[in-house]
N, C-alpha and C. Protein backbone atom coordinates (compact mmCIF):
# COMPACT_ATOMS: atom_id res chain seq x y z
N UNK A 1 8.58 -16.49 -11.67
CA UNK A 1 7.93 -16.58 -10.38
C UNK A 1 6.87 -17.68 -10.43
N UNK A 2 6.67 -18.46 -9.07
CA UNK A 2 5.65 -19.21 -9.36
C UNK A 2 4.14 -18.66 -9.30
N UNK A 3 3.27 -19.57 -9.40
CA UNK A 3 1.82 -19.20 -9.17
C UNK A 3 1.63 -18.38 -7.89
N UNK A 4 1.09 -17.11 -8.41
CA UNK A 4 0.65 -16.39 -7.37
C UNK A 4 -0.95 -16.35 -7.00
N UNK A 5 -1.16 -16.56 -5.60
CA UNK A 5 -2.15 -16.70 -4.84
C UNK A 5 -3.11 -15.40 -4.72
N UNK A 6 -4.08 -15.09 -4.89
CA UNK A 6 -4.71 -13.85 -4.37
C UNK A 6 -5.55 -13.49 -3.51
N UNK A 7 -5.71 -13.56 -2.00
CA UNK A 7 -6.42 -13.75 -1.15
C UNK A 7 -7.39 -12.96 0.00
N UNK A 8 -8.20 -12.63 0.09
CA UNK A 8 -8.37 -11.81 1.70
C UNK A 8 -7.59 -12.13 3.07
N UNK A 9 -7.04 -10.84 3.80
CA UNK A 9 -6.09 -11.29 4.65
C UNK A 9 -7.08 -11.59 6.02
N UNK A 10 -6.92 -12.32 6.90
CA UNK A 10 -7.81 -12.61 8.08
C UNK A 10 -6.59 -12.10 9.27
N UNK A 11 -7.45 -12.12 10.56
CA UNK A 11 -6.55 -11.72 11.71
C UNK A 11 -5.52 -12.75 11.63
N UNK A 12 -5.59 -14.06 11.38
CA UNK A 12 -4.38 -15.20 11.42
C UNK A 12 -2.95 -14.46 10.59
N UNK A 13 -3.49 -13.54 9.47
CA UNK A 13 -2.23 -13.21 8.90
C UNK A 13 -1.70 -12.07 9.47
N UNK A 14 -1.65 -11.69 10.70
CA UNK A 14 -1.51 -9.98 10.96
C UNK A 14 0.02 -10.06 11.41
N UNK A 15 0.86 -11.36 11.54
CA UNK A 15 2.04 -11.29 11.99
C UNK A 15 3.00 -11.41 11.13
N UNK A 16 2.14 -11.92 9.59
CA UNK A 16 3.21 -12.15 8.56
C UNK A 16 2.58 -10.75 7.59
N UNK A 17 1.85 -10.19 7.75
CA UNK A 17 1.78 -8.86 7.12
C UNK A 17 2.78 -8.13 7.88
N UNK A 18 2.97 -7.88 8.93
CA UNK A 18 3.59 -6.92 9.87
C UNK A 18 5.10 -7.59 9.48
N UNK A 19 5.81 -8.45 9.31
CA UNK A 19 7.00 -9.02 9.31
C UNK A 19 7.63 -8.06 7.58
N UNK A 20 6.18 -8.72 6.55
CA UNK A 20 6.80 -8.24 5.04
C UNK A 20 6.68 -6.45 5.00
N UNK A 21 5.42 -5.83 6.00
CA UNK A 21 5.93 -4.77 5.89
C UNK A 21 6.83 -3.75 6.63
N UNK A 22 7.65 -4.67 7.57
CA UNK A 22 8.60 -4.36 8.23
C UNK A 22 9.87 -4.45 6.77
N UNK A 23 10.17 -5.60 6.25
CA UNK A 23 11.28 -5.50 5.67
C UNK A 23 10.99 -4.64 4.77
N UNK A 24 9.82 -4.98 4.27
CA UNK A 24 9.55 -3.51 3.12
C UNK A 24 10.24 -2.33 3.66
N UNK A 25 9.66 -1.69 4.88
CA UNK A 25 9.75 -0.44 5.12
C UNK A 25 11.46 -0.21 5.24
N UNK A 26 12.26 -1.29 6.00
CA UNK A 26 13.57 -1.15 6.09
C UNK A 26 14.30 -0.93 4.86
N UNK A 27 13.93 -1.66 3.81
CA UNK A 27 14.41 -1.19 2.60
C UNK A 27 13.77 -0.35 2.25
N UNK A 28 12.72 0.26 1.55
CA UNK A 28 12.34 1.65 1.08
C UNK A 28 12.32 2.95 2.00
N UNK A 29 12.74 2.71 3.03
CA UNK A 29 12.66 4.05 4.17
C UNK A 29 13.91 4.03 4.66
N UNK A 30 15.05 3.73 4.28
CA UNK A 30 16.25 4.02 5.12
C UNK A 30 16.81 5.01 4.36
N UNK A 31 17.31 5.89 5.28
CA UNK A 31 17.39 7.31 5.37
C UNK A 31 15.90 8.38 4.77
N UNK A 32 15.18 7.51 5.26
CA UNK A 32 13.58 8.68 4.98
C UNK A 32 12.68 8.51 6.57
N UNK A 33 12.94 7.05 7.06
CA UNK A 33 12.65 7.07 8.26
C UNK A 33 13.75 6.99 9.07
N UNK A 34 13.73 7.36 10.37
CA UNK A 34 14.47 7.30 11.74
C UNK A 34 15.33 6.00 11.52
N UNK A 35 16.80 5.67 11.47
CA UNK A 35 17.22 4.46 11.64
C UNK A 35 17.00 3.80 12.89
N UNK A 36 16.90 4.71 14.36
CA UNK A 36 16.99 3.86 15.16
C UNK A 36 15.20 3.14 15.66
N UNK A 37 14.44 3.90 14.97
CA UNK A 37 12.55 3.36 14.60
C UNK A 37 13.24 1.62 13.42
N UNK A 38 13.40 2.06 12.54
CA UNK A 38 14.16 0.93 11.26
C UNK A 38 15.09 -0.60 12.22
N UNK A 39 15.60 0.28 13.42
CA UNK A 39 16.42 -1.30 13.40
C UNK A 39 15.66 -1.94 14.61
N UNK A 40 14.80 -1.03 15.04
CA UNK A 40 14.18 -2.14 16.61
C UNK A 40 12.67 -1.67 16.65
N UNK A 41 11.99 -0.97 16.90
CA UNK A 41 10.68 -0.55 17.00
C UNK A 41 9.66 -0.52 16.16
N UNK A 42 10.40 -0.96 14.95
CA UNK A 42 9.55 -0.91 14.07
C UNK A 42 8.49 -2.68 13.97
N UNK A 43 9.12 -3.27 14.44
CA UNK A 43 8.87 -5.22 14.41
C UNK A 43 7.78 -5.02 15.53
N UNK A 44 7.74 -4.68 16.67
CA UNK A 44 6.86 -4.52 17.67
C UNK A 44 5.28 -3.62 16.97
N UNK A 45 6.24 -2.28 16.89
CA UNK A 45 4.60 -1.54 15.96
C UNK A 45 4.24 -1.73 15.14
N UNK A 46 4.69 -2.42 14.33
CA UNK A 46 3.94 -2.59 12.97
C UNK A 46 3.48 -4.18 13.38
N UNK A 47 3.62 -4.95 14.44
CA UNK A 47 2.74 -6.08 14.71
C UNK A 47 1.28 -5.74 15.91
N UNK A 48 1.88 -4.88 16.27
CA UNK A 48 0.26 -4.16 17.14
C UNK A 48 -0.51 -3.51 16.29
N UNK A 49 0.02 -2.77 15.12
CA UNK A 49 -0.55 -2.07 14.49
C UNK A 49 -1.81 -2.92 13.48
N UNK A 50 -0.99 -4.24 13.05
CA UNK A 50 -1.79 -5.44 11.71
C UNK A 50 -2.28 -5.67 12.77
N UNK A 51 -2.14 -6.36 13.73
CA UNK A 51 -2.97 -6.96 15.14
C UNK A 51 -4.35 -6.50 15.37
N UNK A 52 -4.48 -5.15 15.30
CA UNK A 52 -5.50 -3.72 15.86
C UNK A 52 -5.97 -3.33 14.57
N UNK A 53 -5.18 -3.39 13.48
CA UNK A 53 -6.39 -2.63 12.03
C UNK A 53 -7.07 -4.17 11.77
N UNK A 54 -6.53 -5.59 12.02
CA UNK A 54 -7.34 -6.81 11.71
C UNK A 54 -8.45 -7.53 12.54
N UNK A 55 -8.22 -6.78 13.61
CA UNK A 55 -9.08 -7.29 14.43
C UNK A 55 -10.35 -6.29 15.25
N UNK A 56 -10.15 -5.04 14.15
CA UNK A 56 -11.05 -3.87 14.35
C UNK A 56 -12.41 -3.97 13.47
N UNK A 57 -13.97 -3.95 14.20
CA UNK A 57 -15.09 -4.13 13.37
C UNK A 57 -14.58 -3.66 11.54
N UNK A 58 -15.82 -3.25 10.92
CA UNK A 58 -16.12 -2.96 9.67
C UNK A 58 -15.11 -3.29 8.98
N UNK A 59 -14.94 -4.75 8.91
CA UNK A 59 -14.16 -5.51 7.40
C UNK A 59 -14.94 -5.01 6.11
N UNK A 60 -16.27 -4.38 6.19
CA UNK A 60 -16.42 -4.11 5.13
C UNK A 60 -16.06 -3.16 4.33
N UNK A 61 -15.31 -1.69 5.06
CA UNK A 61 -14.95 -0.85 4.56
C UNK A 61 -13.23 -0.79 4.42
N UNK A 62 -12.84 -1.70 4.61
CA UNK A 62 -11.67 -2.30 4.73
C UNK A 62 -11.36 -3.62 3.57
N UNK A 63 -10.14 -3.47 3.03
CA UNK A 63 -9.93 -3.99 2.00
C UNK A 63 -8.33 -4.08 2.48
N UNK A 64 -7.65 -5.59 2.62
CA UNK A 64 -6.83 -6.07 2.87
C UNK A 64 -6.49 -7.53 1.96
N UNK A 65 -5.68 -7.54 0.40
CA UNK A 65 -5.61 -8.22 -0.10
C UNK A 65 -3.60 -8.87 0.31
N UNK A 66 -3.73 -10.45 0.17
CA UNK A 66 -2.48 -10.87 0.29
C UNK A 66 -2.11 -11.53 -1.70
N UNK A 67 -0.87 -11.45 -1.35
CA UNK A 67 -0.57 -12.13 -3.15
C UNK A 67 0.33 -13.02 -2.18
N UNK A 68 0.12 -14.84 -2.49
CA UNK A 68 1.59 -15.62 -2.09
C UNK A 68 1.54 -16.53 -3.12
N UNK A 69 3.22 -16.86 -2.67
CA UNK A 69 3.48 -18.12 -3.89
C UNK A 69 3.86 -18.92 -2.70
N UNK A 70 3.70 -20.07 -3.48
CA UNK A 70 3.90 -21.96 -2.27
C UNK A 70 3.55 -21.25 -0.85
N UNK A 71 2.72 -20.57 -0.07
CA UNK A 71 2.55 -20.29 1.14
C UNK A 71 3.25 -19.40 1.63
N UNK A 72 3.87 -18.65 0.68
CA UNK A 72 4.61 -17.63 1.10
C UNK A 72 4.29 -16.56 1.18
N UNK A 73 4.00 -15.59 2.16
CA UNK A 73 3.47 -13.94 1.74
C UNK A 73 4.49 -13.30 0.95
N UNK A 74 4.23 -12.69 -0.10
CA UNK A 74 5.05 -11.87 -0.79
C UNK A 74 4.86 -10.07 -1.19
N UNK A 75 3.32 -10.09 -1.08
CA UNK A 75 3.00 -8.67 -1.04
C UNK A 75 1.71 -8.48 -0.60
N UNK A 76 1.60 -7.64 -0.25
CA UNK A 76 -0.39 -7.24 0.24
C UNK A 76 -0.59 -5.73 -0.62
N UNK A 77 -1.92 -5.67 -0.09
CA UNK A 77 -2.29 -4.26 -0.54
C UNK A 77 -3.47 -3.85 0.25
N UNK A 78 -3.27 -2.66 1.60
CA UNK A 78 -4.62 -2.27 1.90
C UNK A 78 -5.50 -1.64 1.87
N UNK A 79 -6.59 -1.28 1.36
CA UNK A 79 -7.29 0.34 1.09
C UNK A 79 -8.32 0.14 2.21
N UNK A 80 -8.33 1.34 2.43
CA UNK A 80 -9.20 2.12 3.65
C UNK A 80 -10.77 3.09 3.41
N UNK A 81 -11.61 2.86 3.09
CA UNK A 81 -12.81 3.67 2.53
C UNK A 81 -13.28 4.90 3.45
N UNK A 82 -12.97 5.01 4.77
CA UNK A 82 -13.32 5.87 5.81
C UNK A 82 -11.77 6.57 6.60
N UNK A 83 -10.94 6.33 5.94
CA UNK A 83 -9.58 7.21 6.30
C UNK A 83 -9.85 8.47 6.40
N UNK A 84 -9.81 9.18 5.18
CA UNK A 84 -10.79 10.23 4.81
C UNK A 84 -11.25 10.22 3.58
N UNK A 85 -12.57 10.35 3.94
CA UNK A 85 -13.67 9.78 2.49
C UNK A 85 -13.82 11.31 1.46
N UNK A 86 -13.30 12.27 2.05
CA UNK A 86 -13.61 13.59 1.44
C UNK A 86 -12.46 13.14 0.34
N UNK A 87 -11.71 12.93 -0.18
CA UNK A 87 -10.40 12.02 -1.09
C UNK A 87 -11.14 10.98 -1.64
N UNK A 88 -11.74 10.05 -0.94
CA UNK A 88 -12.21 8.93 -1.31
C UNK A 88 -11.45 7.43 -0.75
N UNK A 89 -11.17 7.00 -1.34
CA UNK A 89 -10.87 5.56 -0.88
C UNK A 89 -9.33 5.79 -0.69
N UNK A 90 -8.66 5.19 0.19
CA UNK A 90 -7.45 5.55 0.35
C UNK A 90 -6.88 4.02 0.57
N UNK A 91 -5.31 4.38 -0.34
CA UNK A 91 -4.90 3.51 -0.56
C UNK A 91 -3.37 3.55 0.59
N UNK A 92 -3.79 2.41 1.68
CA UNK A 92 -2.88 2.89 2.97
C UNK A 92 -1.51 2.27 2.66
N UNK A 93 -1.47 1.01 2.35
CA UNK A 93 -0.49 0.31 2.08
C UNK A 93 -0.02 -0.43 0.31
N UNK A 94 0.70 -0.30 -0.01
CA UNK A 94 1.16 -1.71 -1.28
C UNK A 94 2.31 -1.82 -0.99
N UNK A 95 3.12 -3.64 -0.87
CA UNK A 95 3.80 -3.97 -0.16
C UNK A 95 4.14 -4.95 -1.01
N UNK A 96 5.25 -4.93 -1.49
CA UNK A 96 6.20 -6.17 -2.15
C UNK A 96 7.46 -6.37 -1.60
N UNK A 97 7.73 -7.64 -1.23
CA UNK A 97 9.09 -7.92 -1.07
C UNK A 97 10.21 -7.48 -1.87
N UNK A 98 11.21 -6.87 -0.89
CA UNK A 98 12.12 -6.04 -2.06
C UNK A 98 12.88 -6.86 -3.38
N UNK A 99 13.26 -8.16 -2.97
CA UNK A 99 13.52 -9.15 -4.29
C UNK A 99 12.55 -9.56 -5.26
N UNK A 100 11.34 -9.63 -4.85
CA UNK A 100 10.24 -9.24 -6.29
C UNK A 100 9.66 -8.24 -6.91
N UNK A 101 10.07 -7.13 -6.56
CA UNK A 101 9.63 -5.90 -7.06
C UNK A 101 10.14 -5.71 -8.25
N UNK A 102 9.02 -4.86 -9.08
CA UNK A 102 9.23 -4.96 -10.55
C UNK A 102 8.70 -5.71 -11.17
N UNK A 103 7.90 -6.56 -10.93
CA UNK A 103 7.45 -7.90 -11.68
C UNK A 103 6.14 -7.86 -11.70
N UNK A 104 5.32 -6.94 -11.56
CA UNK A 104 4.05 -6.85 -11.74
C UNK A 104 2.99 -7.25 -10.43
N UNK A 105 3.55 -7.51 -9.29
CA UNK A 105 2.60 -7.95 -7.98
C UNK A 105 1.92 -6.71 -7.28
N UNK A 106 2.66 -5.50 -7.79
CA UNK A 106 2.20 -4.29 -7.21
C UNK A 106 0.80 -3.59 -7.92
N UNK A 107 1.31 -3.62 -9.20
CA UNK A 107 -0.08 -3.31 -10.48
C UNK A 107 -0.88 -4.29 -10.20
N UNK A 108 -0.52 -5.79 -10.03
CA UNK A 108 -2.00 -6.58 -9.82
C UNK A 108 -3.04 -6.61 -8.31
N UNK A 109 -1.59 -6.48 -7.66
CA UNK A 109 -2.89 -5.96 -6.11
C UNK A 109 -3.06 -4.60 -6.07
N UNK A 110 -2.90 -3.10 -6.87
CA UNK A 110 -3.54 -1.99 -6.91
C UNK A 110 -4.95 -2.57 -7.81
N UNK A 111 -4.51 -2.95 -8.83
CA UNK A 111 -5.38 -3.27 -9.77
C UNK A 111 -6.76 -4.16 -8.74
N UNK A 112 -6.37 -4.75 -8.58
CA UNK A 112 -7.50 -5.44 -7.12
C UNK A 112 -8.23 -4.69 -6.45
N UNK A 113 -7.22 -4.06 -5.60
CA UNK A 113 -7.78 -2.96 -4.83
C UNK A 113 -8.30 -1.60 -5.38
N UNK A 114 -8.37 -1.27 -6.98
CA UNK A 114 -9.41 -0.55 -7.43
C UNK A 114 -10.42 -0.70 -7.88
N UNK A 115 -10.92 -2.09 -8.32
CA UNK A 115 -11.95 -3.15 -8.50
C UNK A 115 -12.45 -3.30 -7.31
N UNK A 116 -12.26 -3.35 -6.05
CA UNK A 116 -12.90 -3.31 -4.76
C UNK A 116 -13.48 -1.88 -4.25
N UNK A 117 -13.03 -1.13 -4.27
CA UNK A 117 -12.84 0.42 -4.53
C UNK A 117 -14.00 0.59 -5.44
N UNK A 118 -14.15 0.32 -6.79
CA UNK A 118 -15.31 0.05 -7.69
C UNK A 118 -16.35 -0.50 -7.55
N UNK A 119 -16.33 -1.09 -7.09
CA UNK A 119 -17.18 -2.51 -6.66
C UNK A 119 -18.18 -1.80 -4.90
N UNK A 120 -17.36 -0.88 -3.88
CA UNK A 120 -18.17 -0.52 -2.85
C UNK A 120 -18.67 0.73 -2.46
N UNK A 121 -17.94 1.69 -3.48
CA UNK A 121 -17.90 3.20 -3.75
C UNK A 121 -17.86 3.75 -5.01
N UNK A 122 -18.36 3.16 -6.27
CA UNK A 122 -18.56 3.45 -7.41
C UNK A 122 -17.89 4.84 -8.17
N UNK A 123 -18.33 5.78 -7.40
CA UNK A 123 -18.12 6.88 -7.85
C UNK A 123 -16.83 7.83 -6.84
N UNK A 124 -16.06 6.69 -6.12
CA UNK A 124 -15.04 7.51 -5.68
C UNK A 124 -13.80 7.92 -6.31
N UNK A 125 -12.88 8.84 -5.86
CA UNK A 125 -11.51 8.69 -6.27
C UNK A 125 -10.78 7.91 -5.02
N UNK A 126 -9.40 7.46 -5.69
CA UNK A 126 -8.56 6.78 -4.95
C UNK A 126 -7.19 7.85 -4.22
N UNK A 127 -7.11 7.56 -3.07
CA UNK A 127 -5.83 8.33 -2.67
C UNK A 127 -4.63 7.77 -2.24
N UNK A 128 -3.87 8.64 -1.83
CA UNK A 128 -2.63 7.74 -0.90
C UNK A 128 -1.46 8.75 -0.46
N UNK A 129 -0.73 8.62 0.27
CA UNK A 129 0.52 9.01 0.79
C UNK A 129 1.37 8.94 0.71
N UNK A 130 2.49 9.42 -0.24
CA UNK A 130 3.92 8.88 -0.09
C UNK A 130 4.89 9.62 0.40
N UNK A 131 6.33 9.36 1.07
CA UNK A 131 7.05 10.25 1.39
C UNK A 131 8.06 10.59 -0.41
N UNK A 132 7.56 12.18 0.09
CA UNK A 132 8.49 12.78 -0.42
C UNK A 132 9.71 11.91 -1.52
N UNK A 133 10.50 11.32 -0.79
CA UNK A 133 11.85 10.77 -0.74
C UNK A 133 12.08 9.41 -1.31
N UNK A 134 10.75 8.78 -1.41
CA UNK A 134 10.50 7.60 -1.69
C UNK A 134 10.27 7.75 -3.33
N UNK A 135 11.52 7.76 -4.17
CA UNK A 135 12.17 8.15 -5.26
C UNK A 135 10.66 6.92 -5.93
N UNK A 136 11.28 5.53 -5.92
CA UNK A 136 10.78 4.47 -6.85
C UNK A 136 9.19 4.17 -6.40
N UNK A 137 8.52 4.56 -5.26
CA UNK A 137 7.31 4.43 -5.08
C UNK A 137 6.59 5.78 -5.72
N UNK A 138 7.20 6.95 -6.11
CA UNK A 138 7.03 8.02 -7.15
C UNK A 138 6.85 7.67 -8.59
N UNK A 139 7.93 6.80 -8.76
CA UNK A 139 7.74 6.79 -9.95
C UNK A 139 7.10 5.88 -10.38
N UNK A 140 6.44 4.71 -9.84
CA UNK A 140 5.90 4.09 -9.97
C UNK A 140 4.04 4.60 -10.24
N UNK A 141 3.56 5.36 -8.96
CA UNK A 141 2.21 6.29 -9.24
C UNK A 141 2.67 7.47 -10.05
N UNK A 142 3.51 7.66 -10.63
CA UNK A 142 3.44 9.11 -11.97
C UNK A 142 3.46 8.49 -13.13
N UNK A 143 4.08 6.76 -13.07
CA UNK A 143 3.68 6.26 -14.46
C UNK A 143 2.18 6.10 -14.51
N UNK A 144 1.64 5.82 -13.19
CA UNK A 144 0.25 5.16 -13.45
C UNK A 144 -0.46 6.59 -13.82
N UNK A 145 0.22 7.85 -14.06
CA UNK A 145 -0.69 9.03 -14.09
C UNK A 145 -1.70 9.34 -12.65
N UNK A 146 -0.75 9.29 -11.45
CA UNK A 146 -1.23 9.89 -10.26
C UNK A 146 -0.89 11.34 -10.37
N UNK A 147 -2.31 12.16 -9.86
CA UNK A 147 -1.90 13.34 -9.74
C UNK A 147 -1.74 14.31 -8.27
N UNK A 148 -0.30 14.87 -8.11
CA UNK A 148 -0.28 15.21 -6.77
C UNK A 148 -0.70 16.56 -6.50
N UNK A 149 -1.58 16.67 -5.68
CA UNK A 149 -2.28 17.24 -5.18
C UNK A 149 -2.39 18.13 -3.64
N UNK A 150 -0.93 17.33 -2.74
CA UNK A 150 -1.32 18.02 -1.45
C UNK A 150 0.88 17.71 -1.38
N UNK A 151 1.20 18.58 -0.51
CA UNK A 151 1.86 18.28 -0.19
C UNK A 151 1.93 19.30 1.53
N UNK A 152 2.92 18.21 2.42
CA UNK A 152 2.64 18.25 3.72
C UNK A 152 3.94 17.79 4.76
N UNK A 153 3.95 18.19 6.00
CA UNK A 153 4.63 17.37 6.49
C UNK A 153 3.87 16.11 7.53
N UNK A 154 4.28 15.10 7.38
CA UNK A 154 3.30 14.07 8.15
C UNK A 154 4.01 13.34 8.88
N UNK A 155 3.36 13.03 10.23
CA UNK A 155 4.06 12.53 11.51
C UNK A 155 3.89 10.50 10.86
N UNK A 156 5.35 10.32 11.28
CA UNK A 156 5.54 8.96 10.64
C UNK A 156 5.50 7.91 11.82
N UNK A 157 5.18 6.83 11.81
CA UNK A 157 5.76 6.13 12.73
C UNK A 157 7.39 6.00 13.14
N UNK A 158 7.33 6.09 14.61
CA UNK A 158 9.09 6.73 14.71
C UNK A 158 9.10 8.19 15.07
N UNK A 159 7.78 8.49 14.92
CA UNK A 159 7.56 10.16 15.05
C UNK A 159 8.28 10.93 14.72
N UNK A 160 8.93 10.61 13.25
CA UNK A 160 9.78 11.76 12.76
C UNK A 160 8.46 12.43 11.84
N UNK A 161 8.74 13.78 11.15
CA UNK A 161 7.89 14.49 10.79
C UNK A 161 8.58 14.22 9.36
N UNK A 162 7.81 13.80 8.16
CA UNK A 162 8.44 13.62 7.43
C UNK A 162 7.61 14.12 5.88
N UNK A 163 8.13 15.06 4.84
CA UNK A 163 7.87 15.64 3.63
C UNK A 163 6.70 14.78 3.03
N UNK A 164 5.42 14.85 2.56
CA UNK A 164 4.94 13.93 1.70
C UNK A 164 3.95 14.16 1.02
N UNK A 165 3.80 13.73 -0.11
CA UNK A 165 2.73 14.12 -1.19
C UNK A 165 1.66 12.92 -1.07
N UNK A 166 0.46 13.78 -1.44
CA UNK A 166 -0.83 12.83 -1.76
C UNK A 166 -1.06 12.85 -3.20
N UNK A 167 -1.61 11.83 -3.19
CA UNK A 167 -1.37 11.23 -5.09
C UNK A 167 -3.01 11.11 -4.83
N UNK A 168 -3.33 11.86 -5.93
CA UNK A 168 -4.92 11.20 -6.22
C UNK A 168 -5.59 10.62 -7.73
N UNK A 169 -6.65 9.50 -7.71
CA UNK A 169 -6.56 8.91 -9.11
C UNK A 169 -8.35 9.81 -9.30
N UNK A 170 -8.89 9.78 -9.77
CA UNK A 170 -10.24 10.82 -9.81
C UNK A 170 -11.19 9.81 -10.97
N UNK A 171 -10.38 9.50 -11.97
CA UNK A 171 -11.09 8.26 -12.52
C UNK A 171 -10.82 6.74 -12.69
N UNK A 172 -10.99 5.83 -11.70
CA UNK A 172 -10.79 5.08 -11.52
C UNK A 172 -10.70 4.34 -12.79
N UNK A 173 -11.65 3.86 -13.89
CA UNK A 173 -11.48 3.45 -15.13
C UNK A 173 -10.22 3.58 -15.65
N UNK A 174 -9.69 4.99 -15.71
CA UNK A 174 -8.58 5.01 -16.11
C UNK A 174 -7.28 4.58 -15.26
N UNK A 175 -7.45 4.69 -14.60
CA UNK A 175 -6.63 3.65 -13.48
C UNK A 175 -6.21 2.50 -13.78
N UNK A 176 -7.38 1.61 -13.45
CA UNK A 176 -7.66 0.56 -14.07
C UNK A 176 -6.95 0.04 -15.35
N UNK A 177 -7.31 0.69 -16.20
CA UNK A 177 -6.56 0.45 -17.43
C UNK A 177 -5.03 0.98 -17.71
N UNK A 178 -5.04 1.48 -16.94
CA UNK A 178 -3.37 1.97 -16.77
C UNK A 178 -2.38 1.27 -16.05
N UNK A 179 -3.22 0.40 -15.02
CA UNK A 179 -2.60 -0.49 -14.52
C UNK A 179 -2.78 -1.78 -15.20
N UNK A 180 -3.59 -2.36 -16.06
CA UNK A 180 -4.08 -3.57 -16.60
C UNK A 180 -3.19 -3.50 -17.88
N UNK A 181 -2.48 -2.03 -18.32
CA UNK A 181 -1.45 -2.22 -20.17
C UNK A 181 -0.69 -2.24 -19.83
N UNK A 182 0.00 -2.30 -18.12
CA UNK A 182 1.46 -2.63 -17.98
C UNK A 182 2.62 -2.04 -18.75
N UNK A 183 2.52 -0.94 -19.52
CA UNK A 183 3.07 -0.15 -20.06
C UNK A 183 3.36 1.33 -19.29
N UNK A 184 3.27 1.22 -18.44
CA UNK A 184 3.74 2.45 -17.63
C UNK A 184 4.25 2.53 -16.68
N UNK A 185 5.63 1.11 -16.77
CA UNK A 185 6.02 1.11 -15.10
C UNK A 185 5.53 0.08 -14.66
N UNK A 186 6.54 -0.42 -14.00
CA UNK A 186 6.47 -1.92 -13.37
C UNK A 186 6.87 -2.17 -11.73
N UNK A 187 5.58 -2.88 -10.88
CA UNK A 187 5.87 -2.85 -9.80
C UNK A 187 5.52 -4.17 -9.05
């Protein structure tokens, strides 16, 4: 892969975030989300949606990193500090293009985004959401030693109601370093 870029995302990028996590979602959510949300509705909401979380006050509690190569978006990562803070910092999005996955862009923008996480809330834990069903985004937080903690049904975009566990990290350090030995799973 070439040189990867590591950047803060601004409102200018809210149409090419919304595009990579459209294809994302089409590949990791088919048959977990609604196909007929997957083949048309999803390009519209998920560009109002980057549109409205980028152009909403407190960038400071907001953490929106891009990774590109030659000008290309290839993955982001967003954490949320006020989602719900009783969890701690929540980790809303990580987003790789499905042809680079595996290659380490996922560990280096978590890894980012728990250094930011570190860096504005010291003493929080990290959270997040996954469906159920979402086999390889599982196994990816059980290598990092996520521990699940809630399980639920949660209204998805597409408004299907869909199975899902919350993963929580409690010591970030160890996080950190679990994501930095690259020995536990590759994303």
């Amino acid at each position: 892969m070439n040189t990867v870029i590591f950047r803060s995302a601004t409102l200018a990028d809210s149409q090419r975030i919304a595009s990579l996590h459209t294809v994302s979602w089409r590949d990791a959510y088919r048959g977990i989300l609604p196909d007929t949300y997957l083949a048309g509705p999803i390009v519209n909401e998920r560009a109002t949606h980057w549109q409205s979380r980028l152009s909403s006050p407190c960038t400071n509690r907001r953490c929106v990193l891009l990774a590109e190569t030659e000008g290309t978006l290839v993955a982001f990562v967003c954490v949320l500090l006020d989602e719900e803070p009783l969890w701690g910092a929540c980790l809303d999005n990580l987003h790789v293009l499905p042809k680079l996955r595996s290659q380490g862009l996922g560990r280096q923008l978590f890894s980012r985004a728990v250094q930011w996480v570190m860096s504005n809330e010291p003493e929080w834990p990290i959270h997040l959401w996954v469906f159920e069903a979402n086999d390889g985004a599982r196994r990816f937080y059980d290598a990092l030693s996520g521990e699940v903690v809630e399980h639920r049904l949660k209204r998805a975009p597409g408004g299907a109601e869909i199975p899902s566990l919350r993963y929580v990290w409690r010591d970030l350090k160890v996080l950190l370093n679990n994501l930095r030995s690259g020995s536990n799973g590759r994303a």
